[in-house]
C-alpha atoms as a PDB file:
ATOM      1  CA  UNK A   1       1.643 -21.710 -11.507  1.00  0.00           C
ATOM      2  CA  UNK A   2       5.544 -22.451 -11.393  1.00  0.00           C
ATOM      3  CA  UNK A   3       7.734 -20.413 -10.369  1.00  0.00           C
ATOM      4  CA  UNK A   4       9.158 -19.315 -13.821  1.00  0.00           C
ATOM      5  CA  UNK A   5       5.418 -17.905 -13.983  1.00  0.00           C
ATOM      6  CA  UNK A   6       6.166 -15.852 -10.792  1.00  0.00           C
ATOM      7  CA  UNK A   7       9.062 -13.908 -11.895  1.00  0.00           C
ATOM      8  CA  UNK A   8       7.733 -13.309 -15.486  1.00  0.00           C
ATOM      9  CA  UNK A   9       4.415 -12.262 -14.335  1.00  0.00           C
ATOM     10  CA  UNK A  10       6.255  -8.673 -12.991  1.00  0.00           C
ATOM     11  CA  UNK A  11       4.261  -8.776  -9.414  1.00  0.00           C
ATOM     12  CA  UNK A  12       6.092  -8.506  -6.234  1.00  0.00           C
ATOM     13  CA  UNK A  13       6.096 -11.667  -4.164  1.00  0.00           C
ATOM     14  CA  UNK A  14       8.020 -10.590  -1.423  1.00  0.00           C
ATOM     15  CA  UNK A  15       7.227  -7.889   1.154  1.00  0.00           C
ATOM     16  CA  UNK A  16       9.183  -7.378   4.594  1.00  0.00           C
ATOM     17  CA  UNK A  17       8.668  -4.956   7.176  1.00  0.00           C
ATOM     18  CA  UNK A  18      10.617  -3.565   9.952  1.00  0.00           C
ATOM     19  CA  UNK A  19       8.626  -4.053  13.597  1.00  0.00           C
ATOM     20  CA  UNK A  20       9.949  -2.302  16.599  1.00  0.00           C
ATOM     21  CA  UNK A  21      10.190  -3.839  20.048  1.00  0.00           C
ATOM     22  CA  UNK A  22       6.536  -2.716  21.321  1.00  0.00           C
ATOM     23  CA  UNK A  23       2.872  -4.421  21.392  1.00  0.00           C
ATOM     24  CA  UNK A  24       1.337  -2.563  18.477  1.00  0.00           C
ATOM     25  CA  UNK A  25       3.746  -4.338  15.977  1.00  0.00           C
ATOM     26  CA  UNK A  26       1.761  -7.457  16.492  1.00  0.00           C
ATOM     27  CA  UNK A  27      -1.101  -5.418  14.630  1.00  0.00           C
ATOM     28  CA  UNK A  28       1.033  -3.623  12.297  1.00  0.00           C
ATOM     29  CA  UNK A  29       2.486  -7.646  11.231  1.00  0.00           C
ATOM     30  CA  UNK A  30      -1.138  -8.878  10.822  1.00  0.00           C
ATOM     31  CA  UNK A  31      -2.039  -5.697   8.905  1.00  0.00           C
ATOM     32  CA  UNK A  32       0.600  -5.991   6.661  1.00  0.00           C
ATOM     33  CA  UNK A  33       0.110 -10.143   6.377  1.00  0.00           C
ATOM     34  CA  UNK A  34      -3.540  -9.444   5.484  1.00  0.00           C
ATOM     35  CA  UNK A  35      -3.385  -6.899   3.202  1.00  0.00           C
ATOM     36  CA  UNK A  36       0.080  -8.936   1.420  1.00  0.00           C
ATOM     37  CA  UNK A  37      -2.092 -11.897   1.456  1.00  0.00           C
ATOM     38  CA  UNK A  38      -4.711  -9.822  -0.380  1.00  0.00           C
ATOM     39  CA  UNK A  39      -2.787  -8.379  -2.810  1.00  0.00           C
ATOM     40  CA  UNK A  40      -1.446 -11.713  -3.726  1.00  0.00           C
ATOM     41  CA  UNK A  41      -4.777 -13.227  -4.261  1.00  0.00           C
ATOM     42  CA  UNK A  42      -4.584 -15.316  -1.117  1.00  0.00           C
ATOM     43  CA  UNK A  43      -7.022 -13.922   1.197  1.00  0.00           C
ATOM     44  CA  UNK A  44      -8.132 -17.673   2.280  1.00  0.00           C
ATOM     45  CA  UNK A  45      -5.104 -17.989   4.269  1.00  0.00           C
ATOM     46  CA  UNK A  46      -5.646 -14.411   5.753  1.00  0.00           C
ATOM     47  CA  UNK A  47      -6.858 -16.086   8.898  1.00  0.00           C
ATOM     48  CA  UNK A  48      -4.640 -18.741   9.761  1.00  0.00           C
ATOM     49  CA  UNK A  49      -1.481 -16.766   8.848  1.00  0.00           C
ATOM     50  CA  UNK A  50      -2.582 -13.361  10.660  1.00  0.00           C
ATOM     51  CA  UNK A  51      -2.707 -16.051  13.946  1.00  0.00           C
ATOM     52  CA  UNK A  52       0.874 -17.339  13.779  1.00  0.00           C
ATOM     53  CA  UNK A  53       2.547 -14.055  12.834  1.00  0.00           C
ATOM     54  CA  UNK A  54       0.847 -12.753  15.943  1.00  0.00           C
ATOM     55  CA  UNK A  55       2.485 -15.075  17.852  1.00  0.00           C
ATOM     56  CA  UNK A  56       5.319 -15.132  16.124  1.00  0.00           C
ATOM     57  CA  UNK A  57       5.619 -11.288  16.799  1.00  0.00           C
ATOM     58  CA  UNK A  58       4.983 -11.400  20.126  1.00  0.00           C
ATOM     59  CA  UNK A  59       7.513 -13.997  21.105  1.00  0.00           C
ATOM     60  CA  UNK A  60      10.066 -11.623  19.446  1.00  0.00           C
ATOM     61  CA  UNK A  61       9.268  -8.661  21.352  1.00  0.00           C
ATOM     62  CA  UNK A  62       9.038 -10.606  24.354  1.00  0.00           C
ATOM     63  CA  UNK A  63      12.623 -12.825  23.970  1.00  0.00           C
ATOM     64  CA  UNK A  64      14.372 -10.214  22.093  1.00  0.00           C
ATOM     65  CA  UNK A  65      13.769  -6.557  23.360  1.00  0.00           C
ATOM     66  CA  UNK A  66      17.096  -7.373  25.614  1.00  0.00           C
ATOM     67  CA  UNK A  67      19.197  -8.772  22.717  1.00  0.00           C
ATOM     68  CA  UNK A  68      22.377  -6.511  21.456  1.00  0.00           C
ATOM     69  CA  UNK A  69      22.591  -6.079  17.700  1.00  0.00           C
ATOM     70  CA  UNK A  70      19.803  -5.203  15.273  1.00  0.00           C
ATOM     71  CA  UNK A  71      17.235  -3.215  17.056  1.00  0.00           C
ATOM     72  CA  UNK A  72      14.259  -4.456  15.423  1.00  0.00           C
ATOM     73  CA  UNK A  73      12.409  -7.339  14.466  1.00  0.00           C
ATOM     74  CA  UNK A  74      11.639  -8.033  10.579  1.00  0.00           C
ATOM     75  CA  UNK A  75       8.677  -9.608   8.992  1.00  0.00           C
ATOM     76  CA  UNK A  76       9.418 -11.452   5.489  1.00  0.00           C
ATOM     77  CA  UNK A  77       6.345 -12.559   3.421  1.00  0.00           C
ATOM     78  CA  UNK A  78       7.088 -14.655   0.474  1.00  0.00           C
ATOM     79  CA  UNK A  79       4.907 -16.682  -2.350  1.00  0.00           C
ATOM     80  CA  UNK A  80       6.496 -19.534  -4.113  1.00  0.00           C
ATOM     81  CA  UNK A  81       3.284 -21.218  -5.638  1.00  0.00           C
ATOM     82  CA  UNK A  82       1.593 -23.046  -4.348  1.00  0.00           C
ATOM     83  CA  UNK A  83       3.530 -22.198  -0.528  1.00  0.00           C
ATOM     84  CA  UNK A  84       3.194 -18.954   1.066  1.00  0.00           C
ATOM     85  CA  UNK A  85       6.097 -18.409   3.847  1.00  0.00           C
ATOM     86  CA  UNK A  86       6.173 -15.902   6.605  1.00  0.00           C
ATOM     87  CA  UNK A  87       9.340 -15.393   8.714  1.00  0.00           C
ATOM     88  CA  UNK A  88       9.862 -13.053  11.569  1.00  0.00           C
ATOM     89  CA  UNK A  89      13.667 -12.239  12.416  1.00  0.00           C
ATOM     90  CA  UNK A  90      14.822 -10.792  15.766  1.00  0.00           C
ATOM     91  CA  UNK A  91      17.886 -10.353  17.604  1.00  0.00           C
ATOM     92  CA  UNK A  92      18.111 -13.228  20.206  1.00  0.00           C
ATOM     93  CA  UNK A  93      19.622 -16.383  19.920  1.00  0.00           C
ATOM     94  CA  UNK A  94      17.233 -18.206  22.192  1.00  0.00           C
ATOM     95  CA  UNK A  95      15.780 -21.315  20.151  1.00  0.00           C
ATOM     96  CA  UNK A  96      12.552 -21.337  20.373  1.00  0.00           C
ATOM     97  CA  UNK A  97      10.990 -24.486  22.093  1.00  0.00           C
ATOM     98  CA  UNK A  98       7.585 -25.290  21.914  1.00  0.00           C
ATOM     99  CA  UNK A  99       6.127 -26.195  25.001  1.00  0.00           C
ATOM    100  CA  UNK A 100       3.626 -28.601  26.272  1.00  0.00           C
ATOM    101  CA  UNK A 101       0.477 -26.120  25.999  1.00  0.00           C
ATOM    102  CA  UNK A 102      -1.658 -24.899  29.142  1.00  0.00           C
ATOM    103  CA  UNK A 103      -4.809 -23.976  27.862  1.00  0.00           C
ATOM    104  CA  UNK A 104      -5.919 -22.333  31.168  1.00  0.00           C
ATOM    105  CA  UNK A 105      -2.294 -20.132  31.021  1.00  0.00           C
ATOM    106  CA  UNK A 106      -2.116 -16.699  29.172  1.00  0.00           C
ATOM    107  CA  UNK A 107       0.941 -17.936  28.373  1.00  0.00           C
ATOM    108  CA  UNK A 108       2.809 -21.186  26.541  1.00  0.00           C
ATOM    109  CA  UNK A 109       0.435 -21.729  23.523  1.00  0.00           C
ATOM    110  CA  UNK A 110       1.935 -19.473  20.936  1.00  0.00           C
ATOM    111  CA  UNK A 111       4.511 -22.172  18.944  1.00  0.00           C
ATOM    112  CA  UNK A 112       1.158 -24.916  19.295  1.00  0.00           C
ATOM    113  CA  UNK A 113      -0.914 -22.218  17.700  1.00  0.00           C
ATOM    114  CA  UNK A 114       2.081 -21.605  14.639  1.00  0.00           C
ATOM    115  CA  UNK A 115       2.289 -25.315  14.523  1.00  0.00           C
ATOM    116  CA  UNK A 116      -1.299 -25.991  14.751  1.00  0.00           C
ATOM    117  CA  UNK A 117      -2.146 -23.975  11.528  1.00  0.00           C
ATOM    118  CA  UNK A 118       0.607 -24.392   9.272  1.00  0.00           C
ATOM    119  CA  UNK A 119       1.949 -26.654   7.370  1.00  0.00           C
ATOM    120  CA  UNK A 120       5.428 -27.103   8.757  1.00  0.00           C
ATOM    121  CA  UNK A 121       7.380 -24.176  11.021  1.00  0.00           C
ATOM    122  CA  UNK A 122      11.159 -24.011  11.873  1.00  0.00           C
ATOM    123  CA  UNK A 123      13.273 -21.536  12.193  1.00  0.00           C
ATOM    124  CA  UNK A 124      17.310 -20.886  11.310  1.00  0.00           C
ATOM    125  CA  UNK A 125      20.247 -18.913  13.222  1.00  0.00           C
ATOM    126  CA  UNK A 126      20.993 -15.697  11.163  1.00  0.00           C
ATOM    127  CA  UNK A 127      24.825 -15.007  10.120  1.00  0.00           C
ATOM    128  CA  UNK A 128      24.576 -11.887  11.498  1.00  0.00           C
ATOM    129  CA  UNK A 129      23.682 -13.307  15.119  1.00  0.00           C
ATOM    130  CA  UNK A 130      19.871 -13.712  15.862  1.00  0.00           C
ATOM    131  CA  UNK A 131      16.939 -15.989  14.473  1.00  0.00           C
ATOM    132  CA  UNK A 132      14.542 -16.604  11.252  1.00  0.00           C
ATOM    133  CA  UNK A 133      11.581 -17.977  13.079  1.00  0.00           C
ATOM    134  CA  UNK A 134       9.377 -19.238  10.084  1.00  0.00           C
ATOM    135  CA  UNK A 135       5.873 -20.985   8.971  1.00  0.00           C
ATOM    136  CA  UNK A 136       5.044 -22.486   5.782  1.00  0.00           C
ATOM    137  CA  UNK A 137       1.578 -22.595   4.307  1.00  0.00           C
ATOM    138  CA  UNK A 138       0.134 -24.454   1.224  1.00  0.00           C
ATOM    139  CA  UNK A 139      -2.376 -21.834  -0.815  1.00  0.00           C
ATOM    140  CA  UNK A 140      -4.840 -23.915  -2.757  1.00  0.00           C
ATOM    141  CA  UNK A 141      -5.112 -20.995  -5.559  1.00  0.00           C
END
């Protein structure tokens, strides 16, 4: 399915979502990536993607709840066939910097665990100050 397909076909294949700065937005992200993923006729990546957008969440509540500016964070979900792209967007500047994983620590895992089940991850400054931390998946459908 090309991408000409996409925008004829009349279906949305985009959702974002504003998050506040608290713990229960790391369930209301994998809610809304699992029931997006659904809807879209992807629920084989349901799994894998709910994982790194909780970690991706939680690293921008915990980095960014001090940053001036926007005063959320914002989840994108978008489908390109055959890639499925999930971005989270906060406030803070700080690049993110994966670490060399403890797996006794609570802490330290969460960019392994993004790049460990996706297909590539990055992430881009915003214009309007802030990050685009991102992670790209391949659907097989």
């Amino acid at each position: 399915m090309g991408f000409d397909h996409l925008l004829a076909s009349g279906k949305p294949y985009t959702t974002s979502c504003p998050l506040p700065f608290q713990a229960d937005s790391v369930k209301t992200a994998r809610d809304v990536t699992r029931s997006t993923l659904r809807r879209w006729g992807l629920s084989e990546l349901s799994d894998d993607a709910a994982l790194v957008v909780s970690e991706l969440v939680t690293n921008a509540v915990r980095y960014a709840m001090y940053a001036r500016g926007q005063q959320d964070i914002q989840l994108l979900l978008m489908r390109v066939a055959p890639h499925f792209l999930l971005a989270v967007a906060d406030p803070s500047d700080e690049i993110p910097r994966p670490k060399e994983p403890d797996f006794i620590s609570e802490n330290g895992r969460g960019l392994y665990i993004v790049e460990t089940y996706s297909q590539c991850w990055g992430w881009d400054p915003l214009a309007r100050g802030g990050k685009a931390v991102w992670a790209l998946f391949r659907a097989d459908s």
